[in-house]
C-alpha atoms as a PDB file:
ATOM      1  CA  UNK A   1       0.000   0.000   0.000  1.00  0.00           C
ATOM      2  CA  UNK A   2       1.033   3.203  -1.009  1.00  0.00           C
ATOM      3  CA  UNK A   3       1.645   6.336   1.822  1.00  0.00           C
ATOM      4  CA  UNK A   4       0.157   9.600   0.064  1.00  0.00           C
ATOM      5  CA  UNK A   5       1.201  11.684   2.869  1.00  0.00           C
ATOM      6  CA  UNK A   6       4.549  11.181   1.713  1.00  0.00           C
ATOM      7  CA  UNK A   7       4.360  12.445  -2.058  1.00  0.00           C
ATOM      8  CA  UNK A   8       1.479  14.553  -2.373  1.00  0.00           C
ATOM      9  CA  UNK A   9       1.601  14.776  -6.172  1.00  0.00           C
ATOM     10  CA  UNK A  10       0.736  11.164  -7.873  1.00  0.00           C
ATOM     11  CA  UNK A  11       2.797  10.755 -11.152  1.00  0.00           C
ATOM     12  CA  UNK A  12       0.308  10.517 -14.088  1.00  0.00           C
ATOM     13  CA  UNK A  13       1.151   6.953 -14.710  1.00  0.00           C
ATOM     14  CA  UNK A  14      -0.163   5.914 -11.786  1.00  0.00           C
ATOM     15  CA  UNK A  15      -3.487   8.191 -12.425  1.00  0.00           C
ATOM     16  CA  UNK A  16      -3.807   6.209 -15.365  1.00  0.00           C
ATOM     17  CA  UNK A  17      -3.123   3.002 -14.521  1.00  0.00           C
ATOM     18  CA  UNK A  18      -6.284   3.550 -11.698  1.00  0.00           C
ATOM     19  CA  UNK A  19      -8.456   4.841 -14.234  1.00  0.00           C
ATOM     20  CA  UNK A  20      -7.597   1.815 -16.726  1.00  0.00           C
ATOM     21  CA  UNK A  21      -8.870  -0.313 -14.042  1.00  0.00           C
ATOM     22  CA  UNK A  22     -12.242   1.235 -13.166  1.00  0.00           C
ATOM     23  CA  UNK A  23     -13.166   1.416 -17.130  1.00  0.00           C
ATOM     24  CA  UNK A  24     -11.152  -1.851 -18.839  1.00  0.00           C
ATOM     25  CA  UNK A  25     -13.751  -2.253 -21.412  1.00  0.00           C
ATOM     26  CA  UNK A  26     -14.675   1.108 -23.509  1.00  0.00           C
ATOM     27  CA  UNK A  27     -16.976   0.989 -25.718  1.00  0.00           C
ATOM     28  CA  UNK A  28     -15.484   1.556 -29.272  1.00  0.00           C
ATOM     29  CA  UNK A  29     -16.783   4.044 -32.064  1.00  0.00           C
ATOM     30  CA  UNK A  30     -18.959   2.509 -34.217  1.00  0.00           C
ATOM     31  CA  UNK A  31     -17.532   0.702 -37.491  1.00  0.00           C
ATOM     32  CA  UNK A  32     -19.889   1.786 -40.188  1.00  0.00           C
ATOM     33  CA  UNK A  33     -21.165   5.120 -41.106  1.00  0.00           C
ATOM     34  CA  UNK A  34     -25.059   6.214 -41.307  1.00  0.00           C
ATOM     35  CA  UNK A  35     -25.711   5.844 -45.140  1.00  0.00           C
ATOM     36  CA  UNK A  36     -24.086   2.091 -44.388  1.00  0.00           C
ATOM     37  CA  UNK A  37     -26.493   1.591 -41.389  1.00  0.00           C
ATOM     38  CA  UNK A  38     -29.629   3.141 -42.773  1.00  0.00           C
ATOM     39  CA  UNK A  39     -28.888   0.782 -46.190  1.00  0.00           C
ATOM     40  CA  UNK A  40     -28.138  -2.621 -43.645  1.00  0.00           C
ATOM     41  CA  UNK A  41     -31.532  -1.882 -41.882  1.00  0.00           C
ATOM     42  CA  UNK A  42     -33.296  -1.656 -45.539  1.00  0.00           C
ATOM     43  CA  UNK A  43     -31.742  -4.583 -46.798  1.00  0.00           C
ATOM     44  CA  UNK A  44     -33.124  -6.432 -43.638  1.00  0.00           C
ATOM     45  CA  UNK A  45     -36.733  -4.995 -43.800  1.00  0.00           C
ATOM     46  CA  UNK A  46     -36.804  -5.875 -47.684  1.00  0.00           C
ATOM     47  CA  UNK A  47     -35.671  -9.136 -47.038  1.00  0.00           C
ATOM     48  CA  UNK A  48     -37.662  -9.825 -44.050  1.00  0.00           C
ATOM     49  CA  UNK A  49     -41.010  -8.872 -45.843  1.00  0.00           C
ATOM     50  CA  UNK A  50     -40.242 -10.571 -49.200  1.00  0.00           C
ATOM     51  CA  UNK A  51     -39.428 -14.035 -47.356  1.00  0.00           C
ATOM     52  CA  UNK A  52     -41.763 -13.810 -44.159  1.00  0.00           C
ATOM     53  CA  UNK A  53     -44.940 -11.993 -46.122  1.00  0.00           C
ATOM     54  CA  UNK A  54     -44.835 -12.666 -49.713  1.00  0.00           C
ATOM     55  CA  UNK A  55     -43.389 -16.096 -49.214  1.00  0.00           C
ATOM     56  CA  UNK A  56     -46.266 -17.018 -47.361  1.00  0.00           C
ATOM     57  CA  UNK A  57     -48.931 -15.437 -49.314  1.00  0.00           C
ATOM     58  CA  UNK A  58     -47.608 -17.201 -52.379  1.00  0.00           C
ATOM     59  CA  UNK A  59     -47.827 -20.053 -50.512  1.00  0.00           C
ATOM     60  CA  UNK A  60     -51.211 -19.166 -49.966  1.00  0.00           C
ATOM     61  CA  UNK A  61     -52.196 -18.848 -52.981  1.00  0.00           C
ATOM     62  CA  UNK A  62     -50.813 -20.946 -55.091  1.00  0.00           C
ATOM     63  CA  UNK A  63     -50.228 -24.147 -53.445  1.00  0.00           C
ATOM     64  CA  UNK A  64     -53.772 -25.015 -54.378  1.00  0.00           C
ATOM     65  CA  UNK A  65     -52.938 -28.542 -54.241  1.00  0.00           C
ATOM     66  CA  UNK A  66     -52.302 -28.506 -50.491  1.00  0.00           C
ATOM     67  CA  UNK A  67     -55.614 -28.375 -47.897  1.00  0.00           C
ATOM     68  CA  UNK A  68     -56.378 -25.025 -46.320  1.00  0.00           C
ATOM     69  CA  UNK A  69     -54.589 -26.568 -42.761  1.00  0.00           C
ATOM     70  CA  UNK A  70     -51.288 -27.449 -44.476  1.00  0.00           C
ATOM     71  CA  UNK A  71     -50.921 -23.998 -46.617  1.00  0.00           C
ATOM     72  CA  UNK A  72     -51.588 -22.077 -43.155  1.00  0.00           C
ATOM     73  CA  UNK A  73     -48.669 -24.663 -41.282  1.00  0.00           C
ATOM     74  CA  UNK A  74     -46.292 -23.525 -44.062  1.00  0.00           C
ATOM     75  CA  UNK A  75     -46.969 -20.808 -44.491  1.00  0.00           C
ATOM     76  CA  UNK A  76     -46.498 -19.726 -40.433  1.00  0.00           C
ATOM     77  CA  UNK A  77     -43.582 -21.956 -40.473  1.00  0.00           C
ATOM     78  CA  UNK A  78     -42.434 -19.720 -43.529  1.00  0.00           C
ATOM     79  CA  UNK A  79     -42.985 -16.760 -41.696  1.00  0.00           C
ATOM     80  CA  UNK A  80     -41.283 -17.952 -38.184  1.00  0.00           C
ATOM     81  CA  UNK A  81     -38.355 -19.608 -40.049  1.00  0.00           C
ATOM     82  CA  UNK A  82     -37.359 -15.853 -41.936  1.00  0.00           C
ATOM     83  CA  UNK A  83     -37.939 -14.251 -38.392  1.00  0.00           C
ATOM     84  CA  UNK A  84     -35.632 -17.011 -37.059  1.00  0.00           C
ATOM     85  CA  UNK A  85     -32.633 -16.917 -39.467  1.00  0.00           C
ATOM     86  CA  UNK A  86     -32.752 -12.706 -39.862  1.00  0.00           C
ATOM     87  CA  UNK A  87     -32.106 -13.089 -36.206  1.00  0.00           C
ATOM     88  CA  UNK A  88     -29.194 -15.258 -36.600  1.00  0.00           C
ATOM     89  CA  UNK A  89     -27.813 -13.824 -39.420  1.00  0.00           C
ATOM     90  CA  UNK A  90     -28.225  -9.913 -37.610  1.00  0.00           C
ATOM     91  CA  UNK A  91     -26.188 -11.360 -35.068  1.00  0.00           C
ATOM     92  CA  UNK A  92     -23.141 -13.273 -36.772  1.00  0.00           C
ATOM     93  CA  UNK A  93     -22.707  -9.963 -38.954  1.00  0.00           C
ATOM     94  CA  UNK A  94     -23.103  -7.672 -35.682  1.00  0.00           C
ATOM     95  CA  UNK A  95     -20.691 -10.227 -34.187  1.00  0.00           C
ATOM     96  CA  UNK A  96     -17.652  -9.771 -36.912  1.00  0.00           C
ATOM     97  CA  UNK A  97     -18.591  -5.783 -36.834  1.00  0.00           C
ATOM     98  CA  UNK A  98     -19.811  -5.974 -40.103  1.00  0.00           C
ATOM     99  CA  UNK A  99     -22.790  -4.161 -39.352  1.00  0.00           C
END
């Protein structure tokens, strides 16, 4: 333990060595720029409505062959499944900092 009667004035390494050790984990900037984040978020929302809505209304209404139960299964299934691998797909990109 250190006597701080005895040198009034800390060096500034040791000022910054205590500070590094109350905040050790920063946050950073961010990677990407607006016109990259606002074009990542419409990528996902046109993605996410052309395979979770229009997927499942064409499966709707054109798997005529199918009863009205099994077009409604795939069709939610459809739906959950996009919802699902957005998620997953948000997050590995989010993980590498590519978004």
């Amino acid at each position: 333990m250190t006597d701080l009667t005895s040198n009034p004035e800390p060096n500034i390494e040791s000022v910054r060595s205590a500070s590094a050790d109350i905040e050790p984990n920063r946050p950073e900037d961010p990677h990407i720029g607006w016109l990259r984040a606002i074009a990542s978020g419409l990528a996902v929302i046109v993605i996410g409505f052309a395979g979770a809505v229009v997927g499942a209304n064409a499966i709707l209404t054109r798997s005529l062959a199918l009863t009205r139960g099994a077009r409604e299964l795939l069709a939610t299934a459809l739906f959950f499944v996009v919802i699902g691998i957005l998620a997953v797909a948000l997050r590995w990109l989010q993980q590498r900092k590519l978004i």
